[in-house]
C-alpha atoms as a PDB file:
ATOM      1  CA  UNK A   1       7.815  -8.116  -1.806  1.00  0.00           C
ATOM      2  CA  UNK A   2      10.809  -9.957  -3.532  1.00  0.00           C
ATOM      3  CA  UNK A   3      10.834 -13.840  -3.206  1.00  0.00           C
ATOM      4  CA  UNK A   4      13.291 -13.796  -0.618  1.00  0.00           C
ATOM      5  CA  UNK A   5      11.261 -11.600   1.499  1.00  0.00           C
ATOM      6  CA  UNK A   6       7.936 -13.493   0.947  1.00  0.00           C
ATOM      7  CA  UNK A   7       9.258 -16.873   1.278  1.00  0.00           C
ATOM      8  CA  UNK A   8      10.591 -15.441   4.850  1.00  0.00           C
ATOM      9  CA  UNK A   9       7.515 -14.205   5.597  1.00  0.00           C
ATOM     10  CA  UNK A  10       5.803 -17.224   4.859  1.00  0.00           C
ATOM     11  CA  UNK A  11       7.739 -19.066   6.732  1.00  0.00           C
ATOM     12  CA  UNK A  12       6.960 -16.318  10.026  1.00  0.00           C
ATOM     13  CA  UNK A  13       3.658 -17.035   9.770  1.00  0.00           C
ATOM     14  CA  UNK A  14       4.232 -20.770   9.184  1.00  0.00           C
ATOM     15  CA  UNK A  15       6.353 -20.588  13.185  1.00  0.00           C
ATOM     16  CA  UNK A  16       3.527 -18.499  14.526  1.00  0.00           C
ATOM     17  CA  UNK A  17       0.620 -20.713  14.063  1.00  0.00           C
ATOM     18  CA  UNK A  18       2.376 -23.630  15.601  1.00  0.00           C
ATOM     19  CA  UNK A  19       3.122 -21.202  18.759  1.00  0.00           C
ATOM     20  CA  UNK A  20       1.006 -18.276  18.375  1.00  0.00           C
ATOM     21  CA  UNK A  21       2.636 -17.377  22.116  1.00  0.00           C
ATOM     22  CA  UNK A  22       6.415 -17.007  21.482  1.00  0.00           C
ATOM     23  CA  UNK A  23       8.542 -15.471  24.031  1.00  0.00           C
ATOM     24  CA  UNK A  24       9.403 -12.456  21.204  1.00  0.00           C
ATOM     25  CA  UNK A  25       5.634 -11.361  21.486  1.00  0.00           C
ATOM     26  CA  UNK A  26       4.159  -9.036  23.407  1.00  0.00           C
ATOM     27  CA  UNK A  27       0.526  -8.768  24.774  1.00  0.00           C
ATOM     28  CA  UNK A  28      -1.605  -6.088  23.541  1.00  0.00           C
ATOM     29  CA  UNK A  29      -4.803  -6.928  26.273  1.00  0.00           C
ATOM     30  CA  UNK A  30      -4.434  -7.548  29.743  1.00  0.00           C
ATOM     31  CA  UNK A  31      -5.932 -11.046  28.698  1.00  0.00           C
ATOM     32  CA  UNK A  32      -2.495 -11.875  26.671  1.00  0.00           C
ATOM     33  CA  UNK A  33      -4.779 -12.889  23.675  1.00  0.00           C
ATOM     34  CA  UNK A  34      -4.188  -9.896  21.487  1.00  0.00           C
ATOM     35  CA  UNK A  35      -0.382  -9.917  20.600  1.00  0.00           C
ATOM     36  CA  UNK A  36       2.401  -8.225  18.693  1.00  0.00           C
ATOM     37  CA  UNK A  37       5.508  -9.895  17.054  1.00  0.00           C
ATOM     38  CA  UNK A  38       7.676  -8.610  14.630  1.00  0.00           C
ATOM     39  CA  UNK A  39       7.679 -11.544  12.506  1.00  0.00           C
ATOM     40  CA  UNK A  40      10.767 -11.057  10.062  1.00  0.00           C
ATOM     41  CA  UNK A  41      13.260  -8.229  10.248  1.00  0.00           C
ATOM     42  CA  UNK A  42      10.585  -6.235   8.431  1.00  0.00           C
ATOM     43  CA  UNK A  43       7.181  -7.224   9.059  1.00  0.00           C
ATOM     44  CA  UNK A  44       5.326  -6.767  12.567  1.00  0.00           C
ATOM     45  CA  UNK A  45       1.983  -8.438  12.858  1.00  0.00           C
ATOM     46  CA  UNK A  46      -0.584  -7.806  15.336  1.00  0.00           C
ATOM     47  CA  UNK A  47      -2.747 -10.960  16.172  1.00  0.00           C
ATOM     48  CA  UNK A  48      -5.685 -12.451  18.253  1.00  0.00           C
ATOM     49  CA  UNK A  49      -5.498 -15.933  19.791  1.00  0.00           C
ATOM     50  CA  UNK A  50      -9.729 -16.792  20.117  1.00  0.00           C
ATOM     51  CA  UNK A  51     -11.172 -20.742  19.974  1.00  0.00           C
ATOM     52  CA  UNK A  52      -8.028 -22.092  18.823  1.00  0.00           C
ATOM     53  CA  UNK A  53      -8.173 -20.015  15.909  1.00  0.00           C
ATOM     54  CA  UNK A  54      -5.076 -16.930  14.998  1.00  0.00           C
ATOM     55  CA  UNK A  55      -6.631 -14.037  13.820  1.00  0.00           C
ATOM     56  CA  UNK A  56      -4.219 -11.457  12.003  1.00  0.00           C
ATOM     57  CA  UNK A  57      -5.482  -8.054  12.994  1.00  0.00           C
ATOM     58  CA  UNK A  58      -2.598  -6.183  10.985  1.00  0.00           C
ATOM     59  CA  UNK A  59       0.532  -6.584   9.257  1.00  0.00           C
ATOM     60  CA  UNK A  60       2.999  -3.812   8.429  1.00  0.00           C
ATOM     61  CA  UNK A  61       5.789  -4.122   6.044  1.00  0.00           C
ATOM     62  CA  UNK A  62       8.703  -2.091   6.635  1.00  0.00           C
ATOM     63  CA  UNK A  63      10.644  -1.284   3.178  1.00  0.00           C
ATOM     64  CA  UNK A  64      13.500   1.057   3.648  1.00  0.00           C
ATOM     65  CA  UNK A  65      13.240   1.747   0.281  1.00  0.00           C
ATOM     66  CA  UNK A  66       9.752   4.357   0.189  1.00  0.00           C
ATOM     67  CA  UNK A  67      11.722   6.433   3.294  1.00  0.00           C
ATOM     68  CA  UNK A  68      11.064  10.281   3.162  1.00  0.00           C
ATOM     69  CA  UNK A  69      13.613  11.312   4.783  1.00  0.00           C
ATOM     70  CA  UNK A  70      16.482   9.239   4.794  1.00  0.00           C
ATOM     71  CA  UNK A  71      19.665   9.068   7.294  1.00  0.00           C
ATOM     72  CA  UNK A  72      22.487  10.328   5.069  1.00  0.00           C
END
């Protein structure tokens, strides 16, 4: 990940732990505590919310540049 990219990203994660409920996620439980957000324009993370604490579960990087079979 370039320095633009990670400083982004950084800066994602920074937003989500001071509102680990935005209105861009989406629930993954019927509880609401396991979530999805795509963080930056190429990163979605999959999260828990448990004591006050965020847990990442996953995080996938998108990076148009490893596609197999491109558009054109």
């Amino acid at each position: 990940m370039d320095d633009l990219r990670r400083a982004t990203f950084d800066r994602g994660f920074a937003t989500l732990t001071q509102d680990p409920f935005p209105s861009v996620s989406r629930a993954s439980d019927p509880a609401g505590t396991t979530r999805r957000v795509r963080l930056t324009e190429d990163a979605l993370v999959e999260y828990t919310v448990s004591l006050r604490r965020l847990v990442i579960i996953a995080v996938t990087v998108l990076d148009d540049s490893d596609i197999r079979v491109p558009d054109s």
